[in-house]
Protein backbone atom coordinates (compact mmCIF):
# COMPACT_ATOMS: atom_id res chain seq x y z
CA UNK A 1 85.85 115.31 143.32
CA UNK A 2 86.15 116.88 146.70
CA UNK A 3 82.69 117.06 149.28
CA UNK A 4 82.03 120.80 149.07
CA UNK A 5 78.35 120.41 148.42
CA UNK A 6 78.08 117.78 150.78
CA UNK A 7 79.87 119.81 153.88
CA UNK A 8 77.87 122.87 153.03
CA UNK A 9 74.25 121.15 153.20
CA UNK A 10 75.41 119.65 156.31
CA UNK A 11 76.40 122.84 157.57
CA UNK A 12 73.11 124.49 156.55
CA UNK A 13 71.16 122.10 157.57
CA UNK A 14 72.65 122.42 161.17
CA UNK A 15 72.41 126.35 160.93
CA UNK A 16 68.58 125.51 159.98
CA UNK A 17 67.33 123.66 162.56
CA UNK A 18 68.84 126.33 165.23
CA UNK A 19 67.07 128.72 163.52
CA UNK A 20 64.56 131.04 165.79
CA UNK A 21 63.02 132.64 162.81
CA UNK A 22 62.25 132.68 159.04
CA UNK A 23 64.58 134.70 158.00
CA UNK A 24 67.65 132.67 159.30
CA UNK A 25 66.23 129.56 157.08
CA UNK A 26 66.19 131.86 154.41
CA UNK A 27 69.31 132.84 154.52
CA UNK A 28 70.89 129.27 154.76
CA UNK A 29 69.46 128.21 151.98
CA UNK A 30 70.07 131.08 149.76
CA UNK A 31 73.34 130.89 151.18
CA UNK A 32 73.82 127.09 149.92
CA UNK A 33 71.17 127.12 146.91
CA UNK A 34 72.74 130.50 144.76
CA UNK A 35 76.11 129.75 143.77
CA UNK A 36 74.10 126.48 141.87
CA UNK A 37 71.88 128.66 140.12
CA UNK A 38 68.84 128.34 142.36
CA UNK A 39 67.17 132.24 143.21
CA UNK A 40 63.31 130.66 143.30
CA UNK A 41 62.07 129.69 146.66
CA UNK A 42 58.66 127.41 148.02
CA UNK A 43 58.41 125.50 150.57
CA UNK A 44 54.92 124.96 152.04
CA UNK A 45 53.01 121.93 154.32
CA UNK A 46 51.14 119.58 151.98
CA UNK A 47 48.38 116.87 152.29
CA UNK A 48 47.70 113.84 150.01
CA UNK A 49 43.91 114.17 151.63
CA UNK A 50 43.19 117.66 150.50
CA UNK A 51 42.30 118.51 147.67
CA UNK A 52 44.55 121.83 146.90
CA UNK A 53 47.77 119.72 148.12
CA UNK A 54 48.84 122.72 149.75
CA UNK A 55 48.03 123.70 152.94
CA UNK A 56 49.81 126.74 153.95
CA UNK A 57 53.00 128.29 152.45
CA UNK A 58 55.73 129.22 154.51
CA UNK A 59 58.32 130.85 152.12
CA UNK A 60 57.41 132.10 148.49
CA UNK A 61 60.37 134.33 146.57
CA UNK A 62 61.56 134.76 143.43
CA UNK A 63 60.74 135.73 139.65
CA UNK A 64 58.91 132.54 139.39
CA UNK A 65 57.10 133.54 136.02
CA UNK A 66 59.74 135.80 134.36
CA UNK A 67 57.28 138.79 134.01
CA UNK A 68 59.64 140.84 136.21
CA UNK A 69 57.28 140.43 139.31
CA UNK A 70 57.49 138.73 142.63
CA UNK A 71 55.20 136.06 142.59
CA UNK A 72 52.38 135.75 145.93
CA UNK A 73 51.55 132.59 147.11
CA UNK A 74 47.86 132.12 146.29
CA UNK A 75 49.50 132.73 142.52
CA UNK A 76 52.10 129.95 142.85
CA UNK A 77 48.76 127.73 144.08
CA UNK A 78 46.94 128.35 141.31
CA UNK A 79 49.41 128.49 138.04
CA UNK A 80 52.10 125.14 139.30
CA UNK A 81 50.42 121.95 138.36
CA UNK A 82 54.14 120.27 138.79
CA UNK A 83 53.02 120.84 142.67
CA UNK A 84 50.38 117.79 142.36
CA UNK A 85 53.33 115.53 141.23
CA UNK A 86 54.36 115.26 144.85
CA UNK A 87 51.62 113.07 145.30
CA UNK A 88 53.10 110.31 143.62
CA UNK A 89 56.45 110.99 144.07
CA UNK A 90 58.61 109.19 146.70
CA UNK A 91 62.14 111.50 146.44
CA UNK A 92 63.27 114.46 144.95
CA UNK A 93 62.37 115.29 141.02
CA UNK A 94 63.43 117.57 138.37
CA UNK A 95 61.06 119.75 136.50
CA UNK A 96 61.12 122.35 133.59
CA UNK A 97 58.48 125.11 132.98
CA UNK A 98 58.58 125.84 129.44
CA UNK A 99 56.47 128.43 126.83
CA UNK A 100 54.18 126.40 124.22
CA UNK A 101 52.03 128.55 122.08
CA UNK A 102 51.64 131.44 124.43
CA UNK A 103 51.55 129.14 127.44
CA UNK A 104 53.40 128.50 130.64
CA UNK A 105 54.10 124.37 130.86
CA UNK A 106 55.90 122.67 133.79
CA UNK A 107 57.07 118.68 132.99
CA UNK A 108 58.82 116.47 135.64
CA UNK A 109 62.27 115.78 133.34
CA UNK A 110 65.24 113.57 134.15
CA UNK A 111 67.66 116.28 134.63
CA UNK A 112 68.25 119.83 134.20
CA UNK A 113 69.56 121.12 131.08
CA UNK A 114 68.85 124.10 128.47
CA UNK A 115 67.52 126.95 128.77
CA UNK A 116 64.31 128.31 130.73
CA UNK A 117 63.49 128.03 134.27
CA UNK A 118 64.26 124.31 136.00
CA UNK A 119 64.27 123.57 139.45
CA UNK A 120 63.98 120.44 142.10
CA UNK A 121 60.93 119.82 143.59
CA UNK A 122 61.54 117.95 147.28
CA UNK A 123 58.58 115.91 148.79
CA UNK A 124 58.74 115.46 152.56
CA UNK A 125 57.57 113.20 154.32
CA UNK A 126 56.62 112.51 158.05
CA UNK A 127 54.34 110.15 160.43
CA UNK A 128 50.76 110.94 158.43
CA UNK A 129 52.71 110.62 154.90
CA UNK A 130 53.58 113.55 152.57
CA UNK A 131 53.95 116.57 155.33
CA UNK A 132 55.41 119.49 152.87
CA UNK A 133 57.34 120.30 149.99
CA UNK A 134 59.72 122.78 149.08
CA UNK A 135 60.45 123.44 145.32
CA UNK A 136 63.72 125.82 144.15
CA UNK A 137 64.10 126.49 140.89
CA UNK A 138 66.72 129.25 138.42
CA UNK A 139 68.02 129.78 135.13
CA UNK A 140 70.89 126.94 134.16
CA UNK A 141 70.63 124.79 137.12
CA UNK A 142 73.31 122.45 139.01
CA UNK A 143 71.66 119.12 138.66
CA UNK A 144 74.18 117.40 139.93
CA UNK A 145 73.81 114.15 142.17
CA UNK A 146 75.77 116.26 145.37
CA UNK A 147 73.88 119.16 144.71
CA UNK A 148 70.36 117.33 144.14
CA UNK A 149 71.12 115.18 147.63
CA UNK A 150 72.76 118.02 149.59
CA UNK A 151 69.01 120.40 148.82
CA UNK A 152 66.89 117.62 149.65
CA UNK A 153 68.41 117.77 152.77
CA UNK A 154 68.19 121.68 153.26
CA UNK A 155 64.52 121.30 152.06
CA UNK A 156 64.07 119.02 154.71
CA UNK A 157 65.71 120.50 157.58
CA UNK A 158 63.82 124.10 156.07
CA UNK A 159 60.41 122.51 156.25
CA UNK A 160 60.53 121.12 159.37
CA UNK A 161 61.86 123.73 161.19
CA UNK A 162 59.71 126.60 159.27
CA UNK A 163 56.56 124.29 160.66
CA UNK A 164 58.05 124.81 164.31
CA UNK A 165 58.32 127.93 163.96
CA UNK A 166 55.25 129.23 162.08
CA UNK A 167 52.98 126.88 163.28
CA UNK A 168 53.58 125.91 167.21
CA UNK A 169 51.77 127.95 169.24
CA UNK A 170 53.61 130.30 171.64
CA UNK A 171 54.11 128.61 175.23
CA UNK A 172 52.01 130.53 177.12
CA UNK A 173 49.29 130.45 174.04
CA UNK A 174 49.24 126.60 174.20
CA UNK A 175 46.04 125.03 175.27
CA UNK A 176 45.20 121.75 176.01
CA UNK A 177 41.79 120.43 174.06
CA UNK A 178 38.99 119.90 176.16
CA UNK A 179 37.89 116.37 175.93
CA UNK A 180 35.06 116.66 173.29
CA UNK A 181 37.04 118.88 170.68
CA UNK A 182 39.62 115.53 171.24
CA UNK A 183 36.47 113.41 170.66
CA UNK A 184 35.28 115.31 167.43
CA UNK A 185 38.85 115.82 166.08
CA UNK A 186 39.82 111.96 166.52
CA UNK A 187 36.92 110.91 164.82
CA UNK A 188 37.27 113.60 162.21
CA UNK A 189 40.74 112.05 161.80
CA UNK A 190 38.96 108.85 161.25
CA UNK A 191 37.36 110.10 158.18
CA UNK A 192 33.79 110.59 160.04
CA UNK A 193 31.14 112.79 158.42
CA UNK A 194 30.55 115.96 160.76
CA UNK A 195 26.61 114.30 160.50
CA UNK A 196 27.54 111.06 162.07
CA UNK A 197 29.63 112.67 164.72
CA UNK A 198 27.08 114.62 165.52
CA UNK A 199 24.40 111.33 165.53
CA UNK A 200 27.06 109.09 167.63
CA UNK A 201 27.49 111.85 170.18
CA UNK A 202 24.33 113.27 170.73
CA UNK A 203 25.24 117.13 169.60
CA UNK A 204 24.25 119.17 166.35
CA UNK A 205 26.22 119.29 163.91
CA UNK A 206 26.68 123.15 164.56
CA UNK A 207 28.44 122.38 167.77
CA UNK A 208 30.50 119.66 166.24
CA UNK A 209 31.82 122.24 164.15
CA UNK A 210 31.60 124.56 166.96
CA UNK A 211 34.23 122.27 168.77
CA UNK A 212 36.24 122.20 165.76
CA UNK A 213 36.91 125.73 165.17
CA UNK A 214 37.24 126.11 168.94
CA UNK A 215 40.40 123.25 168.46
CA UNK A 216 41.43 125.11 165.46
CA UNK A 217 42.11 128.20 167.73
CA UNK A 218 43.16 126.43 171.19
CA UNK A 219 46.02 124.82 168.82
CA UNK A 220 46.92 128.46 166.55
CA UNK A 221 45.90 126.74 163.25
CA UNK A 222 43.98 127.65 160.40
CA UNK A 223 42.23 124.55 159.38
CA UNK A 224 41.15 121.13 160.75
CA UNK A 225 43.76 119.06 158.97
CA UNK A 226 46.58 121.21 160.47
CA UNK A 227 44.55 120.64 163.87
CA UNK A 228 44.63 116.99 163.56
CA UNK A 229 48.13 116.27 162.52
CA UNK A 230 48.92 119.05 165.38
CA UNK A 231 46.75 117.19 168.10
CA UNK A 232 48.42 114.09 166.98
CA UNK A 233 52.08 115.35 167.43
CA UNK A 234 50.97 116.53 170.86
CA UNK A 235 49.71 113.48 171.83
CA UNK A 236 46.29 114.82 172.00
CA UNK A 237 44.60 112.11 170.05
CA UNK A 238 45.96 109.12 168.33
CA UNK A 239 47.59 109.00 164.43
């Protein structure tokens, strides 16, 4: 058997993380993915302490429910339960979505095989634990071990270098937290109330959150749990 699939990834990958925008990720991977049988794309940042598992979706494409329409990501959120099986999942799984009495059902399954959409879900994980996920999925699948290893490392490289993109702030835009919103986001981190913050350092707990929305905003993030695991990669406060 010679290392085509192998090569490629590795040549994606590369391609990937010199990537200065979206759309050249997008490209690599469609570029390695397709000929397998893989036209469904999400990859999005993910947290074991939130309760939606996703935090923010980076890339969504693809006639995910076979109703002839693109699928948006707040959709994908709220109709793919197979997303909560990164939680306990330590490498990359198969899954099948099938139709059950009128109804859309996704099971994790050994391998790909038959008909109806399949894909690979790939956990990712980093310093603070599961980080993101990216899930690709088609019609008649290469489930292949060089296939299954070669798009967990695409997945990876695409994650990781879709959160550098999309969620670093530009230079110039990048500000350094004052010392209280590093207070009040290290002990958020810490899994303080926003009450006992506010009782251990004298302040209401409008300004606590006050401080947190104003680190939300120095740091170009939408919500506190992207500030904190931003603050720690900066070295702003500890992990």
């Amino acid at each position: 058997m010679n290392n085509g699939p192998a090569e490629a990834a590795i040549r994606a990958a590369l391609d990937i993380e010199a990537a200065h925008k979206l759309e050249s990720i997008q490209k690599a991977v469609r570029e390695f993915a397709t000929p397998y049988g893989y036209d469904r794309f999400v990859l999005f940042s993910a947290s074991s302490a939130s309760d939606e598992v996703v935090e923010r979706i980076y890339w969504v494409e693809g006639r995910w429910f076979g109703d002839g329409h693109g699928v948006d990501a707040e959709t994908y959120v709220r109709r793919c339960p197979v997303t909560r099986h990164i939680l306990n999942a330590r490498e990359a799984f198969f899954w099948r979505k099938e139709q059950k009495q009128g109804e859309e059902r996704y099971q994790v399954i050994r391998a790909p095989g038959g008909p109806g959409v399949q894909g690979l879900q790939v956990p990712v994980f980093g310093p603070q634990g599961l980080e993101g996920a990216m899930s690709l999925g088609g019609e008649a699948v290469d489930g292949s071990p060089r296939v299954r290893l070669g798009l967990s490392l695409i997945a990876t490289a695409a994650f990781f270098s879709a959160r550098r993109l999309l969620e670093a702030p530009p230079g110039e835009a990048l500000k350094n937290l004052s010392q209280r919103e590093r207070e009040v986001l290290a002990w958020t981190a810490a899994g303080r109330r926003q009450a006992d913050i506010a009782a251990t350092l004298g302040l209401s707990e409008r300004t606590i959150e006050n401080h947190l929305r104003s680190a939300r905003r120095r740091l170009g993030v939408a919500t506190t749990a992207q500030a904190i695991r931003m603050a720690i990669r900066n070295g702003e406060i500890e992990g």
